[in-house]
C-alpha atoms as a PDB file:
ATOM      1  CA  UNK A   1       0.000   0.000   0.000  1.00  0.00           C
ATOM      2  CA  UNK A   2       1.357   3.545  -1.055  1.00  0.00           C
ATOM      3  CA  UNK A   3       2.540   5.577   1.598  1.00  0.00           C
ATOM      4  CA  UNK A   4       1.757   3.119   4.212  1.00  0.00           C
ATOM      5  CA  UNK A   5       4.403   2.679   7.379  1.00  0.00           C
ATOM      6  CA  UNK A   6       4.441  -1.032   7.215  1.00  0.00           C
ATOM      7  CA  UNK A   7       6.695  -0.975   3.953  1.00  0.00           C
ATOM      8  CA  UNK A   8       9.832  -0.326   6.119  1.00  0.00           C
ATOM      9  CA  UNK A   9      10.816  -2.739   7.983  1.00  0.00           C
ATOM     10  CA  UNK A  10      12.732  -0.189  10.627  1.00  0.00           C
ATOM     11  CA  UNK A  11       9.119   0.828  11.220  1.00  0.00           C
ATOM     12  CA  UNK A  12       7.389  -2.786  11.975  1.00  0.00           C
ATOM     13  CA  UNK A  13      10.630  -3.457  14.409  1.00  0.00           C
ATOM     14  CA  UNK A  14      10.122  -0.060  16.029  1.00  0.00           C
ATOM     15  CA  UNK A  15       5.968  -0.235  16.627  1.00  0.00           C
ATOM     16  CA  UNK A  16       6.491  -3.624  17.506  1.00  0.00           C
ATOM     17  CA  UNK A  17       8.680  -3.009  20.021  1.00  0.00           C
ATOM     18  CA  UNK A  18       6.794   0.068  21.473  1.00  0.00           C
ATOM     19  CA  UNK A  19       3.852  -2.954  22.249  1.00  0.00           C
ATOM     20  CA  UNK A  20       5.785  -5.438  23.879  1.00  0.00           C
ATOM     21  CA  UNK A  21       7.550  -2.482  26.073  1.00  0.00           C
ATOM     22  CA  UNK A  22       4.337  -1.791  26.965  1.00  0.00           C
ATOM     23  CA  UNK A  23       3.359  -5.211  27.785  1.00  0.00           C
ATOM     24  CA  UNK A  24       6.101  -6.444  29.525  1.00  0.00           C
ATOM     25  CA  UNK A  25       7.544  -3.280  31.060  1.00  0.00           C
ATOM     26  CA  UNK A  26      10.840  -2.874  33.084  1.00  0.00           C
ATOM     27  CA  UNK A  27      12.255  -5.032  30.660  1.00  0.00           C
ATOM     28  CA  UNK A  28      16.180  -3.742  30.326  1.00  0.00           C
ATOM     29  CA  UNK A  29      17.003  -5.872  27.455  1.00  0.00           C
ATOM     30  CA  UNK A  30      13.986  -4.446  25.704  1.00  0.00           C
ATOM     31  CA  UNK A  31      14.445  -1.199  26.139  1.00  0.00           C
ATOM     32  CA  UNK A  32      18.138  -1.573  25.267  1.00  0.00           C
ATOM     33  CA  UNK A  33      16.754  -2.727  22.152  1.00  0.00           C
ATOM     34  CA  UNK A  34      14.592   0.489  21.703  1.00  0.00           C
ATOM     35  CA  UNK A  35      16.587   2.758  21.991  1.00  0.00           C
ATOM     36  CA  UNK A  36      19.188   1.511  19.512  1.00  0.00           C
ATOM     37  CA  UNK A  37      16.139   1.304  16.940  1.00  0.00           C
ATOM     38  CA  UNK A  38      15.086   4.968  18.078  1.00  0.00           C
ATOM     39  CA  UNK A  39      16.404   7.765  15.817  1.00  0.00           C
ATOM     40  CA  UNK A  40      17.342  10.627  17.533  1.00  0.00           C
ATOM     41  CA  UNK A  41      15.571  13.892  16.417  1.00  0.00           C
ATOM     42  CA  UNK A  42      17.401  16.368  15.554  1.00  0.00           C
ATOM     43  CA  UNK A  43      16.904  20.423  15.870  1.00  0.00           C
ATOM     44  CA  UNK A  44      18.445  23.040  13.626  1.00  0.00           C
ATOM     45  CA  UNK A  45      18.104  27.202  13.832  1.00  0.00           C
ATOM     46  CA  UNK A  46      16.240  28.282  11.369  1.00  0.00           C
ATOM     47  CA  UNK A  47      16.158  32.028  11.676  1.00  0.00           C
ATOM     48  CA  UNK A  48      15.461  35.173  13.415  1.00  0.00           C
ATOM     49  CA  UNK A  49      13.311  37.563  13.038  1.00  0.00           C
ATOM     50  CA  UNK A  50      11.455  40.765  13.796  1.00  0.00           C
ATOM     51  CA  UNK A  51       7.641  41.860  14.018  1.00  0.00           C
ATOM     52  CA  UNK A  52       5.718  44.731  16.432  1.00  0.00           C
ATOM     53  CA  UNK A  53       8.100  47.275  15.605  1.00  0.00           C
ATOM     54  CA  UNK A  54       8.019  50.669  17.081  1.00  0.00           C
ATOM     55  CA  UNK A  55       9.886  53.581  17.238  1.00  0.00           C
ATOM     56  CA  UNK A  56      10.567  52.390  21.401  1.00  0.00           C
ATOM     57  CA  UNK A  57      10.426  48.551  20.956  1.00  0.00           C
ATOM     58  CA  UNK A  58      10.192  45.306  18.784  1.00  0.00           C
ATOM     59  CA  UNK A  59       9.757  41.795  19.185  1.00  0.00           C
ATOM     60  CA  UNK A  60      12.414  39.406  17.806  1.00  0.00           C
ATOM     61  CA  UNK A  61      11.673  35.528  17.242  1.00  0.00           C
ATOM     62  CA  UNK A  62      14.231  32.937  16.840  1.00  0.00           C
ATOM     63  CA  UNK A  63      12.491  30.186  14.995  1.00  0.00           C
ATOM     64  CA  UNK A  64      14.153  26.501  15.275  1.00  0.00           C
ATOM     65  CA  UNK A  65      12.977  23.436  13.555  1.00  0.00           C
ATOM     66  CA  UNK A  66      12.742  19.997  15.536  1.00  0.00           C
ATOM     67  CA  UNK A  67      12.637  17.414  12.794  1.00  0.00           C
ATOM     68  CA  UNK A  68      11.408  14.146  14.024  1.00  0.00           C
ATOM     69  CA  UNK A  69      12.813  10.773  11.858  1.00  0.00           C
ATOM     70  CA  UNK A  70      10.983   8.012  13.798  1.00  0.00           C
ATOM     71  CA  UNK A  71       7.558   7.095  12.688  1.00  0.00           C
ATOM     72  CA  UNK A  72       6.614   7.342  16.282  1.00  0.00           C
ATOM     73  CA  UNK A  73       5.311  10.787  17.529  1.00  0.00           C
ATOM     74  CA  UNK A  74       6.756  12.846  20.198  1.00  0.00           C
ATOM     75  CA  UNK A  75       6.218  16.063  21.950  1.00  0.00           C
ATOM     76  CA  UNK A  76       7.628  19.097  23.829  1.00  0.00           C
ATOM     77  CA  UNK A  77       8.503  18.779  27.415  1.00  0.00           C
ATOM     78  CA  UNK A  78       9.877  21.260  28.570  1.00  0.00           C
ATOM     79  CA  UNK A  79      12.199  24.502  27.818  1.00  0.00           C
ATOM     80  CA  UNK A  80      15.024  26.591  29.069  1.00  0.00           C
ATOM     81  CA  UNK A  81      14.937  29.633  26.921  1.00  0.00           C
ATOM     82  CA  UNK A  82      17.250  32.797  27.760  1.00  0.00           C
ATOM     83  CA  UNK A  83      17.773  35.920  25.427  1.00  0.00           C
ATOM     84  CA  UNK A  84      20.593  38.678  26.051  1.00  0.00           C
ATOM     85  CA  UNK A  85      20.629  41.606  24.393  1.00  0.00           C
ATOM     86  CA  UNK A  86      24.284  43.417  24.394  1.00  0.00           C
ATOM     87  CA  UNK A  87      24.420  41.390  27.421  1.00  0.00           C
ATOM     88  CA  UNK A  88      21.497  42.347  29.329  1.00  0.00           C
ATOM     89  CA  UNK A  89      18.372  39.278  29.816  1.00  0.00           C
ATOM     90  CA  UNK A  90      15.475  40.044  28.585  1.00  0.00           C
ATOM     91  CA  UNK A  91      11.808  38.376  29.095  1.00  0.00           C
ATOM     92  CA  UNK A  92      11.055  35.496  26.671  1.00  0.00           C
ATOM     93  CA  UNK A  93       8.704  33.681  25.703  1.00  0.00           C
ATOM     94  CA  UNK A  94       8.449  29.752  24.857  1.00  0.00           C
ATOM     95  CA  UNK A  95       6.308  27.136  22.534  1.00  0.00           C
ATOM     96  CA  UNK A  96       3.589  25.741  24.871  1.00  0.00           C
ATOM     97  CA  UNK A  97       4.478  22.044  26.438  1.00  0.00           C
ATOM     98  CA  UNK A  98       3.045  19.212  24.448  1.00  0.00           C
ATOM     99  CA  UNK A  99       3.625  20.643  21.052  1.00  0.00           C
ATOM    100  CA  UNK A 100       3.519  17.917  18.854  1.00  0.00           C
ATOM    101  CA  UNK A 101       6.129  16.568  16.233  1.00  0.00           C
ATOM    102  CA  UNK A 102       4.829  14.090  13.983  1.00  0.00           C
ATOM    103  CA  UNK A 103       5.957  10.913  13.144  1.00  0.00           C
ATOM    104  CA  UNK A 104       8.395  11.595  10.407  1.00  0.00           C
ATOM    105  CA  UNK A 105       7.568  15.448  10.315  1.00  0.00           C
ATOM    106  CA  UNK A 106       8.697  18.736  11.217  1.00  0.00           C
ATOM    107  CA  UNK A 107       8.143  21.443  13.432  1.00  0.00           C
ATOM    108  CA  UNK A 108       9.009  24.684  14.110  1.00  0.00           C
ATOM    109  CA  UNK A 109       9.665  26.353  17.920  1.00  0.00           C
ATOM    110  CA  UNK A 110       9.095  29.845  17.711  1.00  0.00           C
ATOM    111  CA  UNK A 111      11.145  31.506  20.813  1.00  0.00           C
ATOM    112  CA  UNK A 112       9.158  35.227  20.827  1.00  0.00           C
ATOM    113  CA  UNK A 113      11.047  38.122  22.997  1.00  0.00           C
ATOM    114  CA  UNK A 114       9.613  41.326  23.762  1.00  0.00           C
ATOM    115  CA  UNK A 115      12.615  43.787  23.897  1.00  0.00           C
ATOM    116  CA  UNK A 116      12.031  47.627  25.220  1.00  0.00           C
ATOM    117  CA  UNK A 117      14.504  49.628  24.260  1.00  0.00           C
ATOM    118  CA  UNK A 118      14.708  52.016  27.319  1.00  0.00           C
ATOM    119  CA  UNK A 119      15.847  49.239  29.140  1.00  0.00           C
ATOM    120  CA  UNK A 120      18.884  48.014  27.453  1.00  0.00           C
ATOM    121  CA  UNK A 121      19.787  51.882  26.124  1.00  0.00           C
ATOM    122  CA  UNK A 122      18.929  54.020  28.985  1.00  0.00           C
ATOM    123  CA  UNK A 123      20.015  56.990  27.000  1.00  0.00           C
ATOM    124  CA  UNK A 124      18.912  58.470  23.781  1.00  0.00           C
ATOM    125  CA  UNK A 125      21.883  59.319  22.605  1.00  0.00           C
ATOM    126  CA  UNK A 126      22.797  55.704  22.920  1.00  0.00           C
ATOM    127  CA  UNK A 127      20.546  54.031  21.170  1.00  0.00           C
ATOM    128  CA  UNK A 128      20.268  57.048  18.148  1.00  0.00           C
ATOM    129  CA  UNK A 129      24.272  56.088  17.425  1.00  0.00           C
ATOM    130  CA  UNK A 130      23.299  52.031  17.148  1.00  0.00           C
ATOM    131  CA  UNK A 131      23.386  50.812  13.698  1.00  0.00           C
ATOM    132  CA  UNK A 132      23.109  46.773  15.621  1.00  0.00           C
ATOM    133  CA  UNK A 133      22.426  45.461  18.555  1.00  0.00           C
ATOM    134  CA  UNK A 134      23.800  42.116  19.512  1.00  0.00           C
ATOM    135  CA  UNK A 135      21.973  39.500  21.195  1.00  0.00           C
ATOM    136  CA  UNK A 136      22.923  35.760  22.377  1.00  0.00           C
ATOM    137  CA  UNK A 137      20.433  32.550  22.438  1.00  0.00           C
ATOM    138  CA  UNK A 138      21.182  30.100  24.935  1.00  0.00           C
ATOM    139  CA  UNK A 139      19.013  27.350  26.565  1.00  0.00           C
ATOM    140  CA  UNK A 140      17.763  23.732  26.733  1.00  0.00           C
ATOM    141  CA  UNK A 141      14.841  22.130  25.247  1.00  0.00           C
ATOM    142  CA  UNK A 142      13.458  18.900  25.965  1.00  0.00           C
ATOM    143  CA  UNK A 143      11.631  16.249  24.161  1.00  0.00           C
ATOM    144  CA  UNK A 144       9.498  13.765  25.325  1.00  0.00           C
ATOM    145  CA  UNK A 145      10.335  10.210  23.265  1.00  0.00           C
ATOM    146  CA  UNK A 146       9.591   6.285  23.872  1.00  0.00           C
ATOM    147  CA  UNK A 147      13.014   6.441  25.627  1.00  0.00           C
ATOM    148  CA  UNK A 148      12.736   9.495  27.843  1.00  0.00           C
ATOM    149  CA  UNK A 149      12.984  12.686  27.726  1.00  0.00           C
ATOM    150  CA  UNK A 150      15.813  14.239  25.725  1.00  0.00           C
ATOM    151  CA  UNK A 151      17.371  17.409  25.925  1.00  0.00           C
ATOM    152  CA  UNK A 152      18.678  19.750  23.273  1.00  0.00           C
ATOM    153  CA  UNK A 153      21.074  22.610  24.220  1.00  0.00           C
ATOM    154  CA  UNK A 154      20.120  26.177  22.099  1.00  0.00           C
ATOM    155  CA  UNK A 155      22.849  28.475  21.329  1.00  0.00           C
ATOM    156  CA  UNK A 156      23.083  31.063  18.905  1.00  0.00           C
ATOM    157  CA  UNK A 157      24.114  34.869  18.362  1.00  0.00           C
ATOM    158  CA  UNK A 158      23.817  37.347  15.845  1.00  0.00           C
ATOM    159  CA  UNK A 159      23.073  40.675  15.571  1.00  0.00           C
ATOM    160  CA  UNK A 160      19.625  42.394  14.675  1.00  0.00           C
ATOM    161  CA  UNK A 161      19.222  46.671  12.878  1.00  0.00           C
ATOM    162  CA  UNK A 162      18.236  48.533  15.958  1.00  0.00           C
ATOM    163  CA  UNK A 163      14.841  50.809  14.123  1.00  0.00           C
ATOM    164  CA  UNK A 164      15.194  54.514  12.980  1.00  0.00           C
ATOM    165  CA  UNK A 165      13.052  57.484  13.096  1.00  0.00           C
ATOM    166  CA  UNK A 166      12.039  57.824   9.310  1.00  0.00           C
ATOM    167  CA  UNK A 167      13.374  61.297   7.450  1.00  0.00           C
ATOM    168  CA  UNK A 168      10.862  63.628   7.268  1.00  0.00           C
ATOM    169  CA  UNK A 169      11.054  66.111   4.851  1.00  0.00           C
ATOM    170  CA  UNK A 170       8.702  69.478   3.156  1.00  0.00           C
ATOM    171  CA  UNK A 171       8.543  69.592  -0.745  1.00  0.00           C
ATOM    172  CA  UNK A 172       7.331  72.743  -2.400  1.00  0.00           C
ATOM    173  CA  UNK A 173       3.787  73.732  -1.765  1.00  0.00           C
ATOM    174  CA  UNK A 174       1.656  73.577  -4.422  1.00  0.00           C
ATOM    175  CA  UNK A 175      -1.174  76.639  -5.413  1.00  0.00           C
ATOM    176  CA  UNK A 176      -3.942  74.375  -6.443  1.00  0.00           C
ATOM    177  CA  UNK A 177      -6.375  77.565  -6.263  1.00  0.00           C
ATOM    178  CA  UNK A 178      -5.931  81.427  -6.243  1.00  0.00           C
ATOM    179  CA  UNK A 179      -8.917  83.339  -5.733  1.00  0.00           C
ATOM    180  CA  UNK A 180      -9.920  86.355  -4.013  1.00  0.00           C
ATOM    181  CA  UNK A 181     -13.098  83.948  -2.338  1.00  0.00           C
ATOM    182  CA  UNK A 182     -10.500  81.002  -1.442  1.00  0.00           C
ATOM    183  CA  UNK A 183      -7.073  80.025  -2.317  1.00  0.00           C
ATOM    184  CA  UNK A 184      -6.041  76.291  -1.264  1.00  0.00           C
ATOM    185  CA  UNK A 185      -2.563  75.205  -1.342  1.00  0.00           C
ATOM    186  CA  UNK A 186      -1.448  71.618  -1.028  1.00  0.00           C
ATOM    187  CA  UNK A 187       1.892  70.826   1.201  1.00  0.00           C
ATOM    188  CA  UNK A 188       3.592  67.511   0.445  1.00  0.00           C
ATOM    189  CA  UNK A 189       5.162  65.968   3.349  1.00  0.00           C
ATOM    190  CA  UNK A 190       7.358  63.223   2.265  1.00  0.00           C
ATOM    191  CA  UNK A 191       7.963  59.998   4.770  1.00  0.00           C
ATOM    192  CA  UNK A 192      11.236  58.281   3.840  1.00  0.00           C
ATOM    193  CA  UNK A 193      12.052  54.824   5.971  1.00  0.00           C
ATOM    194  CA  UNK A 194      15.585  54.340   7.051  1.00  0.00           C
ATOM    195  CA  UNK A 195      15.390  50.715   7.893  1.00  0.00           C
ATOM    196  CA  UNK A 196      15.629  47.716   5.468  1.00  0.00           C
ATOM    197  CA  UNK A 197      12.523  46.021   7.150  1.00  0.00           C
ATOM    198  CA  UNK A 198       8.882  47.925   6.716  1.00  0.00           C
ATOM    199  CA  UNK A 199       7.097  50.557   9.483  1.00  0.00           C
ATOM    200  CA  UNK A 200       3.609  50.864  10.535  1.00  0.00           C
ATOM    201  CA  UNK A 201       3.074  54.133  10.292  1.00  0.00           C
ATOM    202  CA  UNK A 202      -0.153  55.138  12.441  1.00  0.00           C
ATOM    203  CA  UNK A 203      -0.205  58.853  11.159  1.00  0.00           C
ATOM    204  CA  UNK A 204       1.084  62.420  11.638  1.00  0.00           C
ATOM    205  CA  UNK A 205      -0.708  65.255  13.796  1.00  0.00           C
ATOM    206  CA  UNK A 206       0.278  68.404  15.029  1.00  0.00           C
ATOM    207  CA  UNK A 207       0.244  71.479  12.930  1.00  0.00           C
ATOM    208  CA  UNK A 208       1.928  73.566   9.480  1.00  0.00           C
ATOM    209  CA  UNK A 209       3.769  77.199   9.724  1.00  0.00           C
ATOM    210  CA  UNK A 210       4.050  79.957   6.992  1.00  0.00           C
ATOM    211  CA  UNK A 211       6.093  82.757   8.036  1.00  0.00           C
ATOM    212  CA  UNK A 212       6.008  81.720  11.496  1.00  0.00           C
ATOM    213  CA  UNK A 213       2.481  82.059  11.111  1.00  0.00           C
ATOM    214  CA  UNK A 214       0.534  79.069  12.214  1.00  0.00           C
ATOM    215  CA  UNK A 215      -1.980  78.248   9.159  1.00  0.00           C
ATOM    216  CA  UNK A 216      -3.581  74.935   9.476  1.00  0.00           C
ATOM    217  CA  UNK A 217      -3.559  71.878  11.636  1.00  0.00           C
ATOM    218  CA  UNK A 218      -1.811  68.186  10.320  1.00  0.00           C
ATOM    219  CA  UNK A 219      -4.247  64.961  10.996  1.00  0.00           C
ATOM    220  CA  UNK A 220      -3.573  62.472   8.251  1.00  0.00           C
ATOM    221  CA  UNK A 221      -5.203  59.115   8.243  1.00  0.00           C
ATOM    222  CA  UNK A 222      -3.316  55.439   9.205  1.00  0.00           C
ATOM    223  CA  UNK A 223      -0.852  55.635   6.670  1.00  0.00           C
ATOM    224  CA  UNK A 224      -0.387  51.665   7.034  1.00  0.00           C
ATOM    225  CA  UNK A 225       2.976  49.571   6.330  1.00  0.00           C
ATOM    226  CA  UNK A 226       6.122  51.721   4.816  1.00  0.00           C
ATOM    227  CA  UNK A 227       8.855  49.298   2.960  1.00  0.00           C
ATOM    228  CA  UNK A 228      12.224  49.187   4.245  1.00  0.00           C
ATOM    229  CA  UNK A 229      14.212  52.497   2.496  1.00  0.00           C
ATOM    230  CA  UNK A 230      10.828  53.512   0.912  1.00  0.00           C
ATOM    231  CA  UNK A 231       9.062  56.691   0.683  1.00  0.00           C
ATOM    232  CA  UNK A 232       5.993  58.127   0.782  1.00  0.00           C
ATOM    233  CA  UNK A 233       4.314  61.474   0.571  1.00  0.00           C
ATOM    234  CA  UNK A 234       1.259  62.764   2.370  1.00  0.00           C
ATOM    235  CA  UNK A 235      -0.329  66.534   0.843  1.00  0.00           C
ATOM    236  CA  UNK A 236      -2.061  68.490   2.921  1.00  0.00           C
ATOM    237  CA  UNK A 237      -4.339  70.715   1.576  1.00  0.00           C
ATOM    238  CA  UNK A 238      -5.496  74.200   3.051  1.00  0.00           C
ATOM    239  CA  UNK A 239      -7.365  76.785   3.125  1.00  0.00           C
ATOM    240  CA  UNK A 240      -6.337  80.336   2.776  1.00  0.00           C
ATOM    241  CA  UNK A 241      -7.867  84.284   2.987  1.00  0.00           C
ATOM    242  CA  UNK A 242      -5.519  85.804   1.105  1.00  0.00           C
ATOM    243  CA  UNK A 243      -7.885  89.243   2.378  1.00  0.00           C
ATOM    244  CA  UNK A 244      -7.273  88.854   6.029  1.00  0.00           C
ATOM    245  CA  UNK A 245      -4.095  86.668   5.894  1.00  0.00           C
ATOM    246  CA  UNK A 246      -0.635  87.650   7.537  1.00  0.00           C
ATOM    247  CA  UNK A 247       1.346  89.389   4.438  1.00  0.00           C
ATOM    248  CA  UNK A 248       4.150  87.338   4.619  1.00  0.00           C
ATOM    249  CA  UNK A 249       1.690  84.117   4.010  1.00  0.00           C
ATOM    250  CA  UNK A 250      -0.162  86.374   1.293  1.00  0.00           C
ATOM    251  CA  UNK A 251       3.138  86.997  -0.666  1.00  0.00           C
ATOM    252  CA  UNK A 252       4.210  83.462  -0.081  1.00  0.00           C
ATOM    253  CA  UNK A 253       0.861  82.276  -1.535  1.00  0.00           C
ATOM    254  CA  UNK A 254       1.014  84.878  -4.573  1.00  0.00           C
ATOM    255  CA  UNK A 255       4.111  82.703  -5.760  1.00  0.00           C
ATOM    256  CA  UNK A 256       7.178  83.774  -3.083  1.00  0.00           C
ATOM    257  CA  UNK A 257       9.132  82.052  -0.930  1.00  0.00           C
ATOM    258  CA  UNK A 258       9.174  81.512   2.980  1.00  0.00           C
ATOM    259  CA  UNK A 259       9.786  79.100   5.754  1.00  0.00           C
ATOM    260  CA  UNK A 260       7.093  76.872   6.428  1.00  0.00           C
ATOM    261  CA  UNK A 261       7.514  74.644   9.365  1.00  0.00           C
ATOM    262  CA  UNK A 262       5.907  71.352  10.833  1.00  0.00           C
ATOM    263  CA  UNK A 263       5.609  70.737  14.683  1.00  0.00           C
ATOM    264  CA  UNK A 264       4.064  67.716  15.010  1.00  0.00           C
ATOM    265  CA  UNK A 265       4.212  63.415  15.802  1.00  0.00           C
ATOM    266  CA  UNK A 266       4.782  60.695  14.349  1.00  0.00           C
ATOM    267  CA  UNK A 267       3.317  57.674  15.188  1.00  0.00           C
ATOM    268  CA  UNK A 268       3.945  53.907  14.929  1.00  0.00           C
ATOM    269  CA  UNK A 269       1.909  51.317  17.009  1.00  0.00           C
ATOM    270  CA  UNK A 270       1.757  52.451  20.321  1.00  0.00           C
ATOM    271  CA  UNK A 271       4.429  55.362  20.405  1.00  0.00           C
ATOM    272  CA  UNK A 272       5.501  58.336  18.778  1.00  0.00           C
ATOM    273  CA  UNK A 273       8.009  60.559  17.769  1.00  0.00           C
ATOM    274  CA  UNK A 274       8.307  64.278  17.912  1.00  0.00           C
ATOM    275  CA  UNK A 275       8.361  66.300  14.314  1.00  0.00           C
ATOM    276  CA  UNK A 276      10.059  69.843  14.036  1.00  0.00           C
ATOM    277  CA  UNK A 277      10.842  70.527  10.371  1.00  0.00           C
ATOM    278  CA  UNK A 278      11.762  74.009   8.986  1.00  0.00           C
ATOM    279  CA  UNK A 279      12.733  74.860   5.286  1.00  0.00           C
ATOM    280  CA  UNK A 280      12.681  77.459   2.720  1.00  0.00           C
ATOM    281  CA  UNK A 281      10.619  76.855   0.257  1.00  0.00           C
ATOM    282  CA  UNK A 282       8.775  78.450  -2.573  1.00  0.00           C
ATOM    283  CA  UNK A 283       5.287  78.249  -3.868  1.00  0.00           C
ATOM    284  CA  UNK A 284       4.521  76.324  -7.311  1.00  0.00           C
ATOM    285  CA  UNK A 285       1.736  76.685  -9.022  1.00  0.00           C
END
């Protein structure tokens, strides 16, 4: 029969086996036996990665694949899992006991670590000059076969691209109406990621500058995932009263030049980042 276990004849002797241990247990001979017919599984790194990040923390899971030869399940037991990060220990997470490995399958044991940034660079300064951070795996794991449990020691270090504040820049505004009843004018902001891996980007708030002159408040929507070293840009449009308005904005508007500013946040997941942009900038049409 295609497929079926019984073709091998490592597999008869090994389920065979498993019944008379059962049967007749305490039987040293036997389960001498056993475990010479047992394969021992075997568990390989597989990677590391990052997810949840933030301009003030990040989660980074080292993912490890226990491969299982024997066409006998087996399962989790237990786990020793320890994560430094430029030598400070940080909380970590573990697979949940019992995971299951198939007979003859694979299965990978995601390691998740929840890493706060405040804690391991207690200044700004220091964490703003960090291209890396390192960070060491070490541990046990255990897994529960028909000969016991057997442990697996964990060790691994690398180094993972501490996250940037994204560039934030003004492009020229652009007149998209000039009226004596209403002009509007459009600023670009343009959102430029610094990190090879992608941002969620919640939105900006806070508020634009002509001249000095406070002339309209910043609210954009979610502005969703940002690729690694992409940009994007967000216009603003606003309203102007080129009657009442402050002359400096007026002659800006009319096709001059001035500084416009932005004083604002922006945030990713949970936590933000303070804005303050100021450039010279003239007025397209």
């Amino acid at each position: 029969m295609p497929g079926s276990i019984y073709r091998h004849p490592m597999t008869r002797r090994l389920t065979g086996l498993l019944a008379l241990l059962i049967i007749v247990p305490g039987c040293a001979e036997l389960t001498q036996v056993l475990q010479a017919a047992f394969q021992k599984p075997r568990l390989t790194f597989k990677t590391a990665r990052l997810s949840n990040v933030a301009f003030d923390s990040l989660t980074l899971d080292t993912v490890w694949l226990l491969e299982n030869p024997n066409a006998i399940g087996i399962s989790l037991a237990r786990s020793d899992y320890k994560l430094s990060i430029e030598g400070k220990q940080v909380v970590a997470g573990a697979p949940p006991h019992g995971l299951n490995i198939p007979a003859g399958g694979t299965t990978e044991l995601v390691f998740p670590a929840s890493i706060k940034f405040a804690d391991l660079f207690p200044l700004a300064s220091d964490l703003a000059n960090r291209e890396f951070a390192k960070y060491r795996v070490e541990g046990v794991v255990g897994v529960q076969t028909p000969i016991g449990v057997l442990d697996f020691p964990l060790s691994y270090e690398n180094q993972f691209e501490v996250p940037k504040v994204p560039k934030v820049e003004l492009q020229p505004p652009r007149i998209t109406k000039l009226s004596f009843q209403g002009t509007t004018v459009e600023f670009p902001i343009a959102i430029t990621n610094k990190n090879s891996f992608a941002l969620p980007l919640s939105g900006v708030t806070g508020a634009l500058s002509v001249a000095g002159h406070e002339v309209g408040k910043v609210n954009t929507p979610d502005l969703g995932r940002l690729e690694g070293k992409g940009t994007r840009v967000v216009s603003i449009p606003l309203q102007f009263d080129l009657i009442n308005g402050a002359s400096a904005v007026v002659a800006a508007v009319q096709g001059g030049t001035a500084n416009v500013g932005l004083s604002a946040k922006l945030q990713a997941g949970n936590s933000s980042v303070p804005i303050d942009v100021s450039q010279v900038l003239k007025f397209v049409r």
